[in-house]
Protein backbone atom coordinates (compact mmCIF):
# COMPACT_ATOMS: atom_id res chain seq x y z
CA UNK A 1 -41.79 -93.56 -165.75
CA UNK A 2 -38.82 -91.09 -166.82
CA UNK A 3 -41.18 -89.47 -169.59
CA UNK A 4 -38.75 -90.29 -172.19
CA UNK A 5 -40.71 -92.23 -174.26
CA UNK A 6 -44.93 -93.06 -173.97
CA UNK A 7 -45.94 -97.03 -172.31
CA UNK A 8 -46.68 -98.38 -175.79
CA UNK A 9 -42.58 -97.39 -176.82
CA UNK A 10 -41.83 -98.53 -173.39
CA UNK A 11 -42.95 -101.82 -173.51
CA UNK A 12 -42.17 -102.47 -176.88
CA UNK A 13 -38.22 -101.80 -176.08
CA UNK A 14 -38.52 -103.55 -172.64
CA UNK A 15 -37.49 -107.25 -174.63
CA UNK A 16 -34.19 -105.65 -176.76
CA UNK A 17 -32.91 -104.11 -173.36
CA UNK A 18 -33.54 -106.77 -171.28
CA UNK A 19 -31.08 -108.70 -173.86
CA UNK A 20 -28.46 -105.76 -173.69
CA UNK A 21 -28.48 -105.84 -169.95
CA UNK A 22 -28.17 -109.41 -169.37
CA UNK A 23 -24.79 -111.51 -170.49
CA UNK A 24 -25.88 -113.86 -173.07
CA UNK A 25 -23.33 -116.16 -171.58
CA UNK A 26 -24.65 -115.79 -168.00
CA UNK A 27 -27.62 -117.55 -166.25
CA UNK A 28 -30.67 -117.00 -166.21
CA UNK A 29 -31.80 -113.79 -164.41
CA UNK A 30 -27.76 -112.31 -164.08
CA UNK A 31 -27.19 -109.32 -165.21
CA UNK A 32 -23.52 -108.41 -166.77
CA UNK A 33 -21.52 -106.45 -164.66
CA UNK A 34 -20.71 -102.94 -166.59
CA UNK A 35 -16.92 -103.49 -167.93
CA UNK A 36 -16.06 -103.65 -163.96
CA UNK A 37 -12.63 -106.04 -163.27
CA UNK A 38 -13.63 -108.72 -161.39
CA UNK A 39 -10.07 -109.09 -159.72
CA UNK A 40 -10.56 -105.97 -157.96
CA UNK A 41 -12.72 -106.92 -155.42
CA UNK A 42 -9.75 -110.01 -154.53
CA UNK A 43 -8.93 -108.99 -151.15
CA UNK A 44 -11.67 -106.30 -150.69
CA UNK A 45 -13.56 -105.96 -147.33
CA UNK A 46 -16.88 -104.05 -146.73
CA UNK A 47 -16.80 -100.78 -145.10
CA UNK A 48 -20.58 -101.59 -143.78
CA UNK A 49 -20.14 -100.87 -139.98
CA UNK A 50 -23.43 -101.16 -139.03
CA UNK A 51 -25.34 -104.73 -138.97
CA UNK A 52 -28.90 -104.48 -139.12
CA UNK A 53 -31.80 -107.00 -138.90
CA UNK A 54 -35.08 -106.85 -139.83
CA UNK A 55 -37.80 -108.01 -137.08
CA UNK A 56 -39.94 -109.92 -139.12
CA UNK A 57 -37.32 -112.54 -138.11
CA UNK A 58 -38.31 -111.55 -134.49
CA UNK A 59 -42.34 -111.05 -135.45
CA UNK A 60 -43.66 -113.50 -132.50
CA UNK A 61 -41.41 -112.04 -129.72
CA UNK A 62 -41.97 -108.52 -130.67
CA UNK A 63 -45.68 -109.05 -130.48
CA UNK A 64 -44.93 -110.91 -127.13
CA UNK A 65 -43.27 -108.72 -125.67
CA UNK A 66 -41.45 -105.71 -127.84
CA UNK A 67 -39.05 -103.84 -124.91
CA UNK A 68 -37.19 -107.30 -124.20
CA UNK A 69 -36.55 -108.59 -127.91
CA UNK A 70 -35.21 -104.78 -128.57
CA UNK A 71 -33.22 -105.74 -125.69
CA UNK A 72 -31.82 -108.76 -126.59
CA UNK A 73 -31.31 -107.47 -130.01
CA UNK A 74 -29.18 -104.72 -128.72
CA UNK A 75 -27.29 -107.01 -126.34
CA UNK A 76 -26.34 -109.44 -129.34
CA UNK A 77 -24.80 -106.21 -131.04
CA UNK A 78 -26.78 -104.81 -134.01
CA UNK A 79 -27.16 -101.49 -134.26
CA UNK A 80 -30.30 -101.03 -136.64
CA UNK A 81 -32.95 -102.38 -137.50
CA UNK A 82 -35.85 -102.44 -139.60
CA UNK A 83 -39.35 -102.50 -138.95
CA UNK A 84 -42.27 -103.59 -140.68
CA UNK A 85 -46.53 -103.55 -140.42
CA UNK A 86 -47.80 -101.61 -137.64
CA UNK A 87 -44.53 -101.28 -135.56
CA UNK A 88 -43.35 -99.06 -139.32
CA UNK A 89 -46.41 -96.63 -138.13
CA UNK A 90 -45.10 -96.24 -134.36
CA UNK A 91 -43.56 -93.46 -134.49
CA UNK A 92 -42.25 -91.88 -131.74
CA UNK A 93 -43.35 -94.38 -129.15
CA UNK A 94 -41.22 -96.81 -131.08
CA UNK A 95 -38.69 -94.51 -131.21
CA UNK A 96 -38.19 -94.13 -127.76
CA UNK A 97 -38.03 -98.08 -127.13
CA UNK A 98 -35.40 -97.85 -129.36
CA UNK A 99 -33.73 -95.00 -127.88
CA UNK A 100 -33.69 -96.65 -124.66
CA UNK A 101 -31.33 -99.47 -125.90
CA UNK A 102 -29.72 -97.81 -127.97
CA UNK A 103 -30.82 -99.02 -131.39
CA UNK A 104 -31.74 -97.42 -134.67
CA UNK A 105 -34.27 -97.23 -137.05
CA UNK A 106 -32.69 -97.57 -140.80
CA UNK A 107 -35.80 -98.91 -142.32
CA UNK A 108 -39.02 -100.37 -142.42
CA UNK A 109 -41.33 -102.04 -144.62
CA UNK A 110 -45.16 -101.17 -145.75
CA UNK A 111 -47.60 -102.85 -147.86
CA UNK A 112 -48.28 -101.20 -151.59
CA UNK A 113 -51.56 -100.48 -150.32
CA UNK A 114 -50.58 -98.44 -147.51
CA UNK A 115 -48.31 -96.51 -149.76
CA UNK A 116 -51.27 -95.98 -151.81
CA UNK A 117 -53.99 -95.14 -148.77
CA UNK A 118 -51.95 -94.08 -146.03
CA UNK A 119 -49.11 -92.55 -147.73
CA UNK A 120 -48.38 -89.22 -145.46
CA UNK A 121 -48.77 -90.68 -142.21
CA UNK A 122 -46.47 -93.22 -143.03
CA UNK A 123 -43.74 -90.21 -143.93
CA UNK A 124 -44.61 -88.44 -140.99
CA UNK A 125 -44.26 -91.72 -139.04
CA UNK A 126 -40.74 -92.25 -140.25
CA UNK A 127 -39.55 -89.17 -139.78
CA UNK A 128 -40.60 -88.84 -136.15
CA UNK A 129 -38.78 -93.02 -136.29
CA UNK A 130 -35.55 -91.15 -137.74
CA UNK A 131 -35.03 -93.56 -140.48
CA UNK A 132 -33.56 -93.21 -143.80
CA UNK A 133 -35.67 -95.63 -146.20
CA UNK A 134 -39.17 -96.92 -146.44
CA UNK A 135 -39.51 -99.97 -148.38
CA UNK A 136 -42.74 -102.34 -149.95
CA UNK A 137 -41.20 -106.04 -149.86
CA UNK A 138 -43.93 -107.57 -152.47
CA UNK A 139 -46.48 -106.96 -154.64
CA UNK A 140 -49.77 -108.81 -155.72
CA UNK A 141 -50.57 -111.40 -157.97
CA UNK A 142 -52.64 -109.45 -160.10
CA UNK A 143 -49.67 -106.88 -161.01
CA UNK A 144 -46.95 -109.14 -161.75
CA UNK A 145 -47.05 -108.78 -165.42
CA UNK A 146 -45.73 -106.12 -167.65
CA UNK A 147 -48.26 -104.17 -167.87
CA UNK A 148 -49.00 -104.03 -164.07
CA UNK A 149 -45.44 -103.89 -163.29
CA UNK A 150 -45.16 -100.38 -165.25
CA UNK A 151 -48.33 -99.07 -163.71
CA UNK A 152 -46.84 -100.32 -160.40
CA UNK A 153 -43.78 -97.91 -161.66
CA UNK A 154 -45.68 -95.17 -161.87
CA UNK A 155 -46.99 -95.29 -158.64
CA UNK A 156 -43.70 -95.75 -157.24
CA UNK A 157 -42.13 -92.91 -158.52
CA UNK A 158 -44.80 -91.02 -157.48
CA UNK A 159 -44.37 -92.17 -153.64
CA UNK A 160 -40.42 -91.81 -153.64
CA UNK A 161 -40.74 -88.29 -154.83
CA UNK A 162 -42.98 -87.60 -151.60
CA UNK A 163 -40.33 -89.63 -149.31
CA UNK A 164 -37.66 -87.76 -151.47
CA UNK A 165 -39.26 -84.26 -150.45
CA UNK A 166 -39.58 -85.27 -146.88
CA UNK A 167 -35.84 -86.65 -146.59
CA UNK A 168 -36.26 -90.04 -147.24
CA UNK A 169 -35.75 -92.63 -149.79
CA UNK A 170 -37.99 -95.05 -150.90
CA UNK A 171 -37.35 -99.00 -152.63
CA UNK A 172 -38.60 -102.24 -153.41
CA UNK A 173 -37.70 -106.02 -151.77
CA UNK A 174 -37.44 -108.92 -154.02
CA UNK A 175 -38.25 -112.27 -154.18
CA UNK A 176 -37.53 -115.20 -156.86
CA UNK A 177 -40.51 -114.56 -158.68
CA UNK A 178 -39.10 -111.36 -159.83
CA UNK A 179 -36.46 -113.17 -161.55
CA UNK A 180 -39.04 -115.65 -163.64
CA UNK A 181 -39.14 -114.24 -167.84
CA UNK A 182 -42.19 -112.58 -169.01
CA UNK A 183 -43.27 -112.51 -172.63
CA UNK A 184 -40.56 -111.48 -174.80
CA UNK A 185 -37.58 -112.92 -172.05
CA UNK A 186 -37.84 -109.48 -170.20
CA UNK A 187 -37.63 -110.23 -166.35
CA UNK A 188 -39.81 -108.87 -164.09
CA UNK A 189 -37.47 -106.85 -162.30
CA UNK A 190 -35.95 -105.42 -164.79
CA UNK A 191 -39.45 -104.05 -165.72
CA UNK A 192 -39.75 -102.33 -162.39
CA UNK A 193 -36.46 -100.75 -162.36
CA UNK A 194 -36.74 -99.27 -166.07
CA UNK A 195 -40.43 -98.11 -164.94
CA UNK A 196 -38.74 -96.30 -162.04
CA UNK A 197 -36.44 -93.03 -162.01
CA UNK A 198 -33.42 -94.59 -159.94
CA UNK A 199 -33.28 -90.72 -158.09
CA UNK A 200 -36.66 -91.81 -156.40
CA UNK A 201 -37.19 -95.79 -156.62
CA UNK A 202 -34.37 -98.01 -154.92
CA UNK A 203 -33.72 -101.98 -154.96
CA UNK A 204 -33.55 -103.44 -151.58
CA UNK A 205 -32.05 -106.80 -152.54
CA UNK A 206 -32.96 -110.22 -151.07
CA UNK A 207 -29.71 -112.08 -151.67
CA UNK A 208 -31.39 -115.12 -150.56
CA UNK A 209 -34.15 -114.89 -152.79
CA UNK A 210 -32.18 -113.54 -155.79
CA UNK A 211 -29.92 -116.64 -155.95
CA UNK A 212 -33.21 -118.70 -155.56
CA UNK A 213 -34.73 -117.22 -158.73
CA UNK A 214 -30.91 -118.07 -160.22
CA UNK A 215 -29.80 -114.22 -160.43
CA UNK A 216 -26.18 -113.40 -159.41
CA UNK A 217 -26.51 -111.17 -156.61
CA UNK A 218 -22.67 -109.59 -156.97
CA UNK A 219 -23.42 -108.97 -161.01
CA UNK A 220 -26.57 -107.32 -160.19
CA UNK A 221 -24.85 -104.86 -157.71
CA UNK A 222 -22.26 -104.30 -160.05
CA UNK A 223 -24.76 -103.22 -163.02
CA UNK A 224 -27.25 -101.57 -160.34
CA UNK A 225 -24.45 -99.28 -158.71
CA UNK A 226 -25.83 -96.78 -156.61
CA UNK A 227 -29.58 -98.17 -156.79
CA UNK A 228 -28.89 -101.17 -154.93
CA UNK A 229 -28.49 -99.48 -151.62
CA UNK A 230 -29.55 -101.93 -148.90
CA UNK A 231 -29.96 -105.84 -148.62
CA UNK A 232 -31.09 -108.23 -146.61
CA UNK A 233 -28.43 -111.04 -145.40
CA UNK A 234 -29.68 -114.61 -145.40
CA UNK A 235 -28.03 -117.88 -146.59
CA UNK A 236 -29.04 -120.57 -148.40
CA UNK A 237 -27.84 -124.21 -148.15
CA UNK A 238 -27.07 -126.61 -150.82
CA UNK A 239 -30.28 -127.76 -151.12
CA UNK A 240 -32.07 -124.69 -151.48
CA UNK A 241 -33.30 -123.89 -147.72
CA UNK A 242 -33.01 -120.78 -146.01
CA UNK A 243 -30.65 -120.70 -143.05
CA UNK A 244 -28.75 -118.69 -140.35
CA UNK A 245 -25.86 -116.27 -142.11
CA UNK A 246 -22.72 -118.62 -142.37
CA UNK A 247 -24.14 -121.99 -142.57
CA UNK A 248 -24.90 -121.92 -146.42
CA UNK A 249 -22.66 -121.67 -149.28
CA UNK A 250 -23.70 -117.81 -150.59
CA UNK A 251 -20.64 -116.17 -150.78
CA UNK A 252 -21.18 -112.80 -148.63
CA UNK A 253 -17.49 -111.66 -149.03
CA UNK A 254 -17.75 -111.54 -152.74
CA UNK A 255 -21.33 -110.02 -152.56
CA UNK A 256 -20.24 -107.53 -150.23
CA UNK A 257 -16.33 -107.25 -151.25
CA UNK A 258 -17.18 -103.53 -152.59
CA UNK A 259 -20.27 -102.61 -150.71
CA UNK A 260 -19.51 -98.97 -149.94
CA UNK A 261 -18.15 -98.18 -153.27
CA UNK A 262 -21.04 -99.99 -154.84
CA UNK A 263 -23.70 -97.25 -153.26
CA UNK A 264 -24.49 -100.22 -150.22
CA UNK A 265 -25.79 -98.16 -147.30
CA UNK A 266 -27.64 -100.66 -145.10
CA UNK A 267 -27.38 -104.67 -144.67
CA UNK A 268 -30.46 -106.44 -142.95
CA UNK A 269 -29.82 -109.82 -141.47
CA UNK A 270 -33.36 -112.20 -141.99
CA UNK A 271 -34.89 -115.68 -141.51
CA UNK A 272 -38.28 -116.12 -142.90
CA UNK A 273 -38.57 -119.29 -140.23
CA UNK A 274 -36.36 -119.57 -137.98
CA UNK A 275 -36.99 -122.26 -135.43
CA UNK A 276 -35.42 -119.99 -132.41
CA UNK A 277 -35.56 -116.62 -133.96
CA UNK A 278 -33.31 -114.94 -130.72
CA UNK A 279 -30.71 -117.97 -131.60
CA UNK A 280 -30.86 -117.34 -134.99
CA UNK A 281 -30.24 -113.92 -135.10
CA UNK A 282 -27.56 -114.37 -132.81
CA UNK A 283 -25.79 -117.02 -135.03
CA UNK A 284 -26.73 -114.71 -138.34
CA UNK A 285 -24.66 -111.74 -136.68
CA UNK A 286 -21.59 -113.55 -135.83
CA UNK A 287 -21.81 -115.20 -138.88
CA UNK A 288 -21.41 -112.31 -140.92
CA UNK A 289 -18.69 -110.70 -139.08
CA UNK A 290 -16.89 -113.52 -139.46
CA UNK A 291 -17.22 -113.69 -143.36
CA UNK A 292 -17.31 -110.30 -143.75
CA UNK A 293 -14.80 -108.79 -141.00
């Protein structure tokens, strides 16, 4: 927490902002843009040049056999990607399969309990990786409340002060859950965020995910500038399933109209369950050039 007030105060205020930050006209879970003209992103292209995925798409042909997927990865034309479990922890044998085919480490993801146990040899690990973020993409059960969500805070500032002093920044991934009203109407995510100094703690947004807890993914960039700083690229048909980048109605364009502007550093194509994860990564990269190019 920012020190600016004790828990009890905290908590207490956490329903009254949660109001102020969210358009009462809006639904549920979208937070109003600050005073920003919609019409100015009509017309507006990302300056993202780099298209990233994140391997968990790729999880059984990494494990099978990790030098040809970074291979074929390469050959389809991303440029990063980001890592998560045990190949986060590599290092610099990881770095040099990378090397070797030309790809780069932006990111990675780690449990909350290796932030919590293993905390320094994960920095050291991404440093020798040459990434820029380190990121936990979910939390338990057990701390999903408010309560747990600000003690969660805590803990998070405390690890993106150590990535901070070691060059690196340090987030959170979302789901829909995060987007479900506590007590009081007070979402869980905005709980996190006001628990966290935005100088140490940054929101990796799941677009997917967002829209499925009904947040508006291009409102919530607009009133997180500069703390929204990387996202992960999946679509979403009209029925609610997950699918390859272009063959779902999210609007990307509009998302990503004012990425660079917005403080957007890093975009991570993803599939939770793909049923040909080379294919669908392939498909998920041209699709977003083409809605985004």
């Amino acid at each position: 927490m920012s020190g600016r007030m004790d828990r009890r105060a905290f908590l207490g205020a956490l329903p009254a902002a949660a109001l102020a930050m969210r358009g009462l006209d809006g639904p549920a879970g979208a937070l109003a843009p600050r005073g920003l003209d919609g019409l100015a992103i009509q017309g507006a292209k990302p300056r993202l040049d780099a298209i990233g995925v994140q391997v968990y798409t790729l999880r059984a042909e990494m494990a099978d056999d990790t030098d040809r997927t970074l291979a074929a990865i390469a050959e389809i034309g991303y440029t990063e990607v980001e890592l998560f479990g045990d190949y986060a922890l590599a290092g610099r044998e990881m770095r040099n399969k990378l090397d070797a085919v030309g790809l780069r480490c932006a990111s990675s993801h780690v449990s909350i309990e290796t932030v919590r146990d293993d905390w320094d040899a994960t920095l050291e690990s991404a440093q020798e990786l040459g990434q820029a973020l380190i990121v936990v993409p979910s939390l338990p059960n057990n701390v999903r409340g408010t309560e747990g969500l600000v003690r969660v805070g805590e803990e998070f500032n405390e690890a993106g002060a150590a990535a901070r002093a070691a060059g690196l920044r340090f987030g959170y991934h979302n789901h829909d859950w995060e987007f479900a009203p506590l007590a009081g109407g007070v979402l869980p995510i905005e709980v996190l965020l006001e628990s966290t100094d935005p100088e140490l703690v940054d929101w990796q947004m799941d677009i997917f995910w967002t829209v499925k807890g009904a947040g508006d993914p291009y409102a919530l960039i607009e009133a997180y500038s500069g703390r929204v700083t990387s996202v992960h690229v999946k679509d979403r048909t009209p029925s609610g399933d997950m699918a390859d980048v272009g063959a779902g109605v999210i609007d990307f364009r509009r998302i990503l109209g004012r990425a660079e502007e917005l403080g957007l550093l890093h975009q991570f194509v993803e599939h939770d369950f793909p049923a040909d994860a080379i294919e669908s990564v392939r498909a998920s990269f041209a699709g977003l050039q083409r809605l985004i190019g």
